[in-house]
PDB file of N, CA and C in Angstrom:
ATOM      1  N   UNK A   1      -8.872 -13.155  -1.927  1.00  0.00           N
ATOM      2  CA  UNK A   1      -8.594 -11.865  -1.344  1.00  0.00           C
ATOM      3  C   UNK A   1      -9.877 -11.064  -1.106  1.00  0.00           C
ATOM      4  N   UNK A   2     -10.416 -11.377  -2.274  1.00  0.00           N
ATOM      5  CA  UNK A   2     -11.887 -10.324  -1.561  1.00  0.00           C
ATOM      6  C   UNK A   2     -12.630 -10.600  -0.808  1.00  0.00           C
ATOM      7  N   UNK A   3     -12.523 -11.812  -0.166  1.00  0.00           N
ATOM      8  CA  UNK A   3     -13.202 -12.654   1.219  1.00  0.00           C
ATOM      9  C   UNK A   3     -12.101 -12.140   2.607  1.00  0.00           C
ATOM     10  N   UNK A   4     -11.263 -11.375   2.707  1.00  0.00           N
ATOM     11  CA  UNK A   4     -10.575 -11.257   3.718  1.00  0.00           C
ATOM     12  C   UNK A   4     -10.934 -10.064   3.911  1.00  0.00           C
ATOM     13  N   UNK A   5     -11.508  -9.888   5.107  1.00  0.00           N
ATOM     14  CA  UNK A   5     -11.864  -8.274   5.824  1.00  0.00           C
ATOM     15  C   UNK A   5     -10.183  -7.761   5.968  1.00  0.00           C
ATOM     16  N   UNK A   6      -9.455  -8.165   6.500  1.00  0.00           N
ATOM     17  CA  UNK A   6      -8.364  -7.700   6.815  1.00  0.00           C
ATOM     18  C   UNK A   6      -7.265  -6.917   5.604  1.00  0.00           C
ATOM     19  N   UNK A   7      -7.484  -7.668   4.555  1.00  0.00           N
ATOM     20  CA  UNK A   7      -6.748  -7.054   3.651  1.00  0.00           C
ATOM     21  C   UNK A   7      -7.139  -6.219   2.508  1.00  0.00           C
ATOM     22  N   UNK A   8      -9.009  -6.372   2.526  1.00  0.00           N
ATOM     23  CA  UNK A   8     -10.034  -5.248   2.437  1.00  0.00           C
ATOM     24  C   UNK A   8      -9.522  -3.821   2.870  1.00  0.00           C
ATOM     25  N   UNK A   9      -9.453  -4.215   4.027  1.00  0.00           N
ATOM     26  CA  UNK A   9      -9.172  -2.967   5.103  1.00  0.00           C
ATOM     27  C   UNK A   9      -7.743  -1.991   4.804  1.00  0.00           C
ATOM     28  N   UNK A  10      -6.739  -3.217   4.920  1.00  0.00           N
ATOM     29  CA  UNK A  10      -5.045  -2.655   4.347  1.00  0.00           C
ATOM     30  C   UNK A  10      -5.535  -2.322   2.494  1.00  0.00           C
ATOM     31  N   UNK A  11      -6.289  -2.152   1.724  1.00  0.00           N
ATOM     32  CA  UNK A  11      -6.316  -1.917   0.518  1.00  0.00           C
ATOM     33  C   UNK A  11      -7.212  -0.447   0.671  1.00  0.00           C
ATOM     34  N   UNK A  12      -8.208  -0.272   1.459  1.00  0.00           N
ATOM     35  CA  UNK A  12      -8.691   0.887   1.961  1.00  0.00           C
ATOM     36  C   UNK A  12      -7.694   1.747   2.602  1.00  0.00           C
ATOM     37  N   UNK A  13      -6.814   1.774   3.315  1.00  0.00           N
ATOM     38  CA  UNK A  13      -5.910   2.412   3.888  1.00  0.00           C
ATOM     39  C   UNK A  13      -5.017   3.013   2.857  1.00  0.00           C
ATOM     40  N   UNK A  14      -4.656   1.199   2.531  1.00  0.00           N
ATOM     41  CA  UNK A  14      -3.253   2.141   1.014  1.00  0.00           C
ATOM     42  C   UNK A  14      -4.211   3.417   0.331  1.00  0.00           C
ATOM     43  N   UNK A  15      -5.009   2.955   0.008  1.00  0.00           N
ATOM     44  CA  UNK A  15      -6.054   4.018  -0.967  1.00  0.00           C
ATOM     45  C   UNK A  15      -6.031   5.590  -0.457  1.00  0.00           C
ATOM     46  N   UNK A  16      -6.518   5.624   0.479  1.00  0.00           N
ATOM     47  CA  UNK A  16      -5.891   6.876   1.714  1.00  0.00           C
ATOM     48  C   UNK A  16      -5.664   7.349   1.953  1.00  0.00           C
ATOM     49  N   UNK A  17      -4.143   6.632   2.041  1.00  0.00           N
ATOM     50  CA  UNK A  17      -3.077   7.355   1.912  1.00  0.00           C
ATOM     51  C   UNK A  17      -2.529   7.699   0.697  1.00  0.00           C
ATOM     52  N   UNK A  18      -2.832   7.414  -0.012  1.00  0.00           N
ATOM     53  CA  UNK A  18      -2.416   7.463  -1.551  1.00  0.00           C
ATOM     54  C   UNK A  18      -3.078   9.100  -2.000  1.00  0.00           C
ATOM     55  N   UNK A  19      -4.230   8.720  -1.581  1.00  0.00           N
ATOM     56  CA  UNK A  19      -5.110  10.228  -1.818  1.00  0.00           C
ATOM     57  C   UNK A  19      -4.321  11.265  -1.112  1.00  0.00           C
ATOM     58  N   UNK A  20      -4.471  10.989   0.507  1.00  0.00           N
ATOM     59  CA  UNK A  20      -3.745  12.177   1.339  1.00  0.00           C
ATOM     60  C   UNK A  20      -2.476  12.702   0.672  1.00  0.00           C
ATOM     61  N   UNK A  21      -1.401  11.466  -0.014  1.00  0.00           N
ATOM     62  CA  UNK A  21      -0.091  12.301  -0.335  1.00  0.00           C
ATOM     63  C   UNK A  21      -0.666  12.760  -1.681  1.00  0.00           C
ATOM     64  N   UNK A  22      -1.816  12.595  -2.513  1.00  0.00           N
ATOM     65  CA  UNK A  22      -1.797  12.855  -3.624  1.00  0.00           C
ATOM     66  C   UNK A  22      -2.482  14.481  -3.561  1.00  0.00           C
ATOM     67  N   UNK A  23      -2.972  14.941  -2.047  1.00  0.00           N
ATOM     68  CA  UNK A  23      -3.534  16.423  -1.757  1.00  0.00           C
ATOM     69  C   UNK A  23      -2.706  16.975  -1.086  1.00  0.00           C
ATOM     70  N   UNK A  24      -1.264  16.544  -0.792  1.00  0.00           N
ATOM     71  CA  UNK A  24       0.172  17.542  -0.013  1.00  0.00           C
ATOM     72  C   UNK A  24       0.149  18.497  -0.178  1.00  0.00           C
ATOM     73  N   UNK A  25      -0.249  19.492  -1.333  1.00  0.00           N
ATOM     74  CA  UNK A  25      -0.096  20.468  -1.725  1.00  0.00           C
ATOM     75  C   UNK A  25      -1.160  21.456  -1.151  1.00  0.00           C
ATOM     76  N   UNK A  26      -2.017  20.700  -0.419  1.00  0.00           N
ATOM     77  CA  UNK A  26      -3.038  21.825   0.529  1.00  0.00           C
ATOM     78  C   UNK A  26      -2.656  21.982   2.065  1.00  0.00           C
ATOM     79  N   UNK A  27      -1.323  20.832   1.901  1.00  0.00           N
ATOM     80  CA  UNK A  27      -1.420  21.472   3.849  1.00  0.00           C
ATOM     81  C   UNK A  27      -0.119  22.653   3.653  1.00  0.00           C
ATOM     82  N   UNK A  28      -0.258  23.494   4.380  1.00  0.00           N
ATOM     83  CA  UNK A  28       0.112  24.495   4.890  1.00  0.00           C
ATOM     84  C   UNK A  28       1.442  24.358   4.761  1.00  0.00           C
ATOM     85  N   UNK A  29       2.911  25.225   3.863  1.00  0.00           N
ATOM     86  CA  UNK A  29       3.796  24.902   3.866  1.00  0.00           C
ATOM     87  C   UNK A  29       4.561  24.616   5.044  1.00  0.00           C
ATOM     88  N   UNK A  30       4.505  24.991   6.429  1.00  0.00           N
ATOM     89  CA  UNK A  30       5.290  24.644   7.614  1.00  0.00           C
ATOM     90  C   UNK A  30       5.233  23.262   7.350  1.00  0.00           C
ATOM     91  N   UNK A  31       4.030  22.559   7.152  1.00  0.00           N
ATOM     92  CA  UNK A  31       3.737  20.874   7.940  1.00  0.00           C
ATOM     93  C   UNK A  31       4.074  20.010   6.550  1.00  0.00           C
ATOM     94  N   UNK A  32       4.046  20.791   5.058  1.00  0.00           N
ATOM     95  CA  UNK A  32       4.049  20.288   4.122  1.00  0.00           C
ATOM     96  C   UNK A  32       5.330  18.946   4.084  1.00  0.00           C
ATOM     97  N   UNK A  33       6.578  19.333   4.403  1.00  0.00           N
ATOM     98  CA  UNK A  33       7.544  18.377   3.977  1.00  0.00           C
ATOM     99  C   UNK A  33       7.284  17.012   4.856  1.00  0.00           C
ATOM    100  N   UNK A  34       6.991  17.303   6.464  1.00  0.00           N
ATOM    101  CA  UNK A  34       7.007  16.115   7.410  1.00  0.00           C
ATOM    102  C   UNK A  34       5.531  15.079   6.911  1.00  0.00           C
ATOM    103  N   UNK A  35       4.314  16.160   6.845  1.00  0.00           N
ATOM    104  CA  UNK A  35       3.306  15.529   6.675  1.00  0.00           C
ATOM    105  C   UNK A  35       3.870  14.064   5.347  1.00  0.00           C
ATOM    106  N   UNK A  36       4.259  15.385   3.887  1.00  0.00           N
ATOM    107  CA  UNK A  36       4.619  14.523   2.583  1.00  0.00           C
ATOM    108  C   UNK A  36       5.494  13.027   3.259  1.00  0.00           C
ATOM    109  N   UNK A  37       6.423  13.178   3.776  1.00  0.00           N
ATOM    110  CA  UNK A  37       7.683  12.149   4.240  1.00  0.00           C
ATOM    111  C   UNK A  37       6.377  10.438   5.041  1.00  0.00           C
ATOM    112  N   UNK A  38       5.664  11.205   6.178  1.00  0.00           N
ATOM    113  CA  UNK A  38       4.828  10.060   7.238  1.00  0.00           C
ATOM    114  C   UNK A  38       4.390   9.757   5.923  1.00  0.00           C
ATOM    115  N   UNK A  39       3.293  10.508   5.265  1.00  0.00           N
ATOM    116  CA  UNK A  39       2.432   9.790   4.177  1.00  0.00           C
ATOM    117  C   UNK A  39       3.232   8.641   3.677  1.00  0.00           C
ATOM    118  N   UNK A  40       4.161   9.370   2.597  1.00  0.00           N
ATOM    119  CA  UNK A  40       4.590   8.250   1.979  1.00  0.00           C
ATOM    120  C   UNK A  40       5.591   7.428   2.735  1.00  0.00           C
ATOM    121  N   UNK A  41       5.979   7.472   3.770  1.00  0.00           N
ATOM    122  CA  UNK A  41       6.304   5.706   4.574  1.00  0.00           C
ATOM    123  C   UNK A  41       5.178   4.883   4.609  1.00  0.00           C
ATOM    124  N   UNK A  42       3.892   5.479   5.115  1.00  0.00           N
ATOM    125  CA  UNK A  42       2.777   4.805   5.277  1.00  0.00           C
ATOM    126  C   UNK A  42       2.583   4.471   3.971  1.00  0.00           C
ATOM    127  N   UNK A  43       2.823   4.584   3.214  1.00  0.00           N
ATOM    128  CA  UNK A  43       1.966   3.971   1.368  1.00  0.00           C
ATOM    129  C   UNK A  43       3.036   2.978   1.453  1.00  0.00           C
ATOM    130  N   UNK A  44       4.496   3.284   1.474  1.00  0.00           N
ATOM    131  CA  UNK A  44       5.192   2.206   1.425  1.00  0.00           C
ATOM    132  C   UNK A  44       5.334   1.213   2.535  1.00  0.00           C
ATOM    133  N   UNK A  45       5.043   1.193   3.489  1.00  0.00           N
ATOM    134  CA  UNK A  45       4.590   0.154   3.774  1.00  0.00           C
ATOM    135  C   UNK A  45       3.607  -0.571   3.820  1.00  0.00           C
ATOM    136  N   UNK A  46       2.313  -0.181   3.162  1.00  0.00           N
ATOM    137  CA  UNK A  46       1.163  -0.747   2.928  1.00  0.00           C
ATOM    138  C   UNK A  46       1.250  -1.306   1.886  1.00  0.00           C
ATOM    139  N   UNK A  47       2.429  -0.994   0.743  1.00  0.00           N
ATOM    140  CA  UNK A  47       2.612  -1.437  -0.693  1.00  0.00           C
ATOM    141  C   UNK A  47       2.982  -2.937  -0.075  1.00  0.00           C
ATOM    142  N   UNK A  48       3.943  -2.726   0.697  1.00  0.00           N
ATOM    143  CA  UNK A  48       5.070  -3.792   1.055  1.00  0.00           C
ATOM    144  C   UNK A  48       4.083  -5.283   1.982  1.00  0.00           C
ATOM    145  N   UNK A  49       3.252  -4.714   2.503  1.00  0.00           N
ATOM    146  CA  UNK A  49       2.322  -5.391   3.384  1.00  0.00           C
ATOM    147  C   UNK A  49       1.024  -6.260   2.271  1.00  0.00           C
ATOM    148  N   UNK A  50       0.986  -5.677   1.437  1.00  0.00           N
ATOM    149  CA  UNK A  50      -0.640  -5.761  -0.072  1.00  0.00           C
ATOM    150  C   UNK A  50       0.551  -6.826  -0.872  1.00  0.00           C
ATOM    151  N   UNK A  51       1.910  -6.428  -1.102  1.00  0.00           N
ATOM    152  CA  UNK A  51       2.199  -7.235  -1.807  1.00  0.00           C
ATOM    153  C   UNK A  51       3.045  -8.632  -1.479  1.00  0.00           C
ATOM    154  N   UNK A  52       2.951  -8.446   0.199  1.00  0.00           N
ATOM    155  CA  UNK A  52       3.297  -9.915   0.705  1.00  0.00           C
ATOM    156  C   UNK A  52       2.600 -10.427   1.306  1.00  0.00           C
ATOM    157  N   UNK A  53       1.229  -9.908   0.983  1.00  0.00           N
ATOM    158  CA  UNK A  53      -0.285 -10.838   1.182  1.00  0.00           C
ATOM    159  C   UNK A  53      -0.278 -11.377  -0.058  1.00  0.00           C
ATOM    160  N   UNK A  54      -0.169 -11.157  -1.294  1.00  0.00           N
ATOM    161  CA  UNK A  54      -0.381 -11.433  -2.270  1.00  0.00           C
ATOM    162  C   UNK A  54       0.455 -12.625  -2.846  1.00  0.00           C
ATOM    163  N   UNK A  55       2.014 -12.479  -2.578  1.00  0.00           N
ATOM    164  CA  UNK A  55       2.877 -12.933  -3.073  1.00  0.00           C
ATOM    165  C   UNK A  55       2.884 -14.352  -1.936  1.00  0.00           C
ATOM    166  N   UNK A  56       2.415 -14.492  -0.430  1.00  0.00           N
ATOM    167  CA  UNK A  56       1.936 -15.839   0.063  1.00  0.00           C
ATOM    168  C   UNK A  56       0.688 -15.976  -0.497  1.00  0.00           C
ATOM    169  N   UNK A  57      -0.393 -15.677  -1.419  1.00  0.00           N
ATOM    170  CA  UNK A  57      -1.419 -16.046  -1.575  1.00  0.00           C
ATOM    171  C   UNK A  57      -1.039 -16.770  -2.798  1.00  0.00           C
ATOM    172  N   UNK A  58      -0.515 -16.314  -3.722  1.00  0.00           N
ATOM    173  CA  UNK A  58       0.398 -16.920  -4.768  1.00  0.00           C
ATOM    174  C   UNK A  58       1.332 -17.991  -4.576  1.00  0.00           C
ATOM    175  N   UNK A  59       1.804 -18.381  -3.615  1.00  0.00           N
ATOM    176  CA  UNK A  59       2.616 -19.265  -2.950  1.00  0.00           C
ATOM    177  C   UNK A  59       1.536 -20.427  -2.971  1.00  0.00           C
ATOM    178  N   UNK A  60       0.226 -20.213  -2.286  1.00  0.00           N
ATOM    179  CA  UNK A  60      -0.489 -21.442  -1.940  1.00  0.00           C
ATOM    180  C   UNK A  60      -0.849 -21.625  -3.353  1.00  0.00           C
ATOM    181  N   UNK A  61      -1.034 -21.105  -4.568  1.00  0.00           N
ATOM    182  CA  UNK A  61      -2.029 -21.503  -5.706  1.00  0.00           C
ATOM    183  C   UNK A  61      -0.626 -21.718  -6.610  1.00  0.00           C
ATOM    184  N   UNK A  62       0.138 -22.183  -6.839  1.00  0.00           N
ATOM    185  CA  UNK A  62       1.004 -22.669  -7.848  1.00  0.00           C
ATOM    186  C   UNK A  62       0.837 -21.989  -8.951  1.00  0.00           C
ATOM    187  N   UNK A  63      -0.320 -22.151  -9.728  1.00  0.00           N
ATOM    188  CA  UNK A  63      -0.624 -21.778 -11.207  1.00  0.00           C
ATOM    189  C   UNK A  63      -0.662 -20.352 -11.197  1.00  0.00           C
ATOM    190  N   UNK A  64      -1.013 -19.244  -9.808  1.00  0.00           N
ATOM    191  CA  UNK A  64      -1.053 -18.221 -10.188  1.00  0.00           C
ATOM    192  C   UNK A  64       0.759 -17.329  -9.986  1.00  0.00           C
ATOM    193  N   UNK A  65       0.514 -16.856 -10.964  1.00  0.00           N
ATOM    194  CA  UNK A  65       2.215 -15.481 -11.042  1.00  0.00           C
ATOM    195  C   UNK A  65       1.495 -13.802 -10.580  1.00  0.00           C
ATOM    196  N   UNK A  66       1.869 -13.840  -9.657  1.00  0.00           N
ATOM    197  CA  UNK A  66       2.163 -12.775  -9.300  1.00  0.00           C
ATOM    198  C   UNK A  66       2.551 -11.842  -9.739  1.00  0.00           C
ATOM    199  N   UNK A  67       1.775 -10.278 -10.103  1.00  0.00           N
ATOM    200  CA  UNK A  67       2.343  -9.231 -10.636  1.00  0.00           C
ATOM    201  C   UNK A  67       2.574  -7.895  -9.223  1.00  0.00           C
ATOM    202  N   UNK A  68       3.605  -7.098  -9.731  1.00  0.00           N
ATOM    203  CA  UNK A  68       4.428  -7.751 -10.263  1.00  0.00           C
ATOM    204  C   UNK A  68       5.749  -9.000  -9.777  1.00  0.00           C
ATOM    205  N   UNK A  69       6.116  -9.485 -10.710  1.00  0.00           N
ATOM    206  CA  UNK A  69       7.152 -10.774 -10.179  1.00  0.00           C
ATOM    207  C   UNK A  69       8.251 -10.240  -9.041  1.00  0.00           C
ATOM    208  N   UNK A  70       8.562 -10.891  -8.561  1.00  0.00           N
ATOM    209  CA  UNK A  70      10.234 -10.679  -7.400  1.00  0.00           C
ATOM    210  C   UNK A  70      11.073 -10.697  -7.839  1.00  0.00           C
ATOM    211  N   UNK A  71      11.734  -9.529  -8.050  1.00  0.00           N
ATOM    212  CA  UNK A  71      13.057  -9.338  -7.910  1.00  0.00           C
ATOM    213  C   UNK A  71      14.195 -10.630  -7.466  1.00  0.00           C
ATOM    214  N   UNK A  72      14.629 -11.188  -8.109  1.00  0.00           N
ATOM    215  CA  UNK A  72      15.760 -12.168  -6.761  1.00  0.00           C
ATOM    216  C   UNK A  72      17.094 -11.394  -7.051  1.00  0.00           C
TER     217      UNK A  72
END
């Protein structure tokens, strides 16, 4: 993983956004609720994207388990 620019990049982003919803409380109450809502779709889908890079990267290496595990 740390050889892939690409998922470098999606781990910089999650980060981000993580910060941006973690400073909601400075934008301006008009924009506050919509801004809060985009943010966190965007984290969740970057969660969802980081952890099904991970969970096929885990797929190719057998020995490694994945945290955290899947739900079935």
């Amino acid at each position: 993983m740390d050889r892939s620019e690409g998922f470098q990049d999606m781990c910089e982003e999650l980060a981000e956004a993580e910060l941006a919803l973690s400073r909601i409380d400075k934008v301006p109450p008009a924009l506050r609720e919509a801004r809060r809502a985009e943010w966190q779709e965007l984290v969740d889908r970057l969660v969802g994207e980081v952890g099904a890079v991970l969970h096929a990267d885990a797929a190719r290496k057998p020995h490694v388990i994945p945290w955290p595990p899947r739900q079935n």
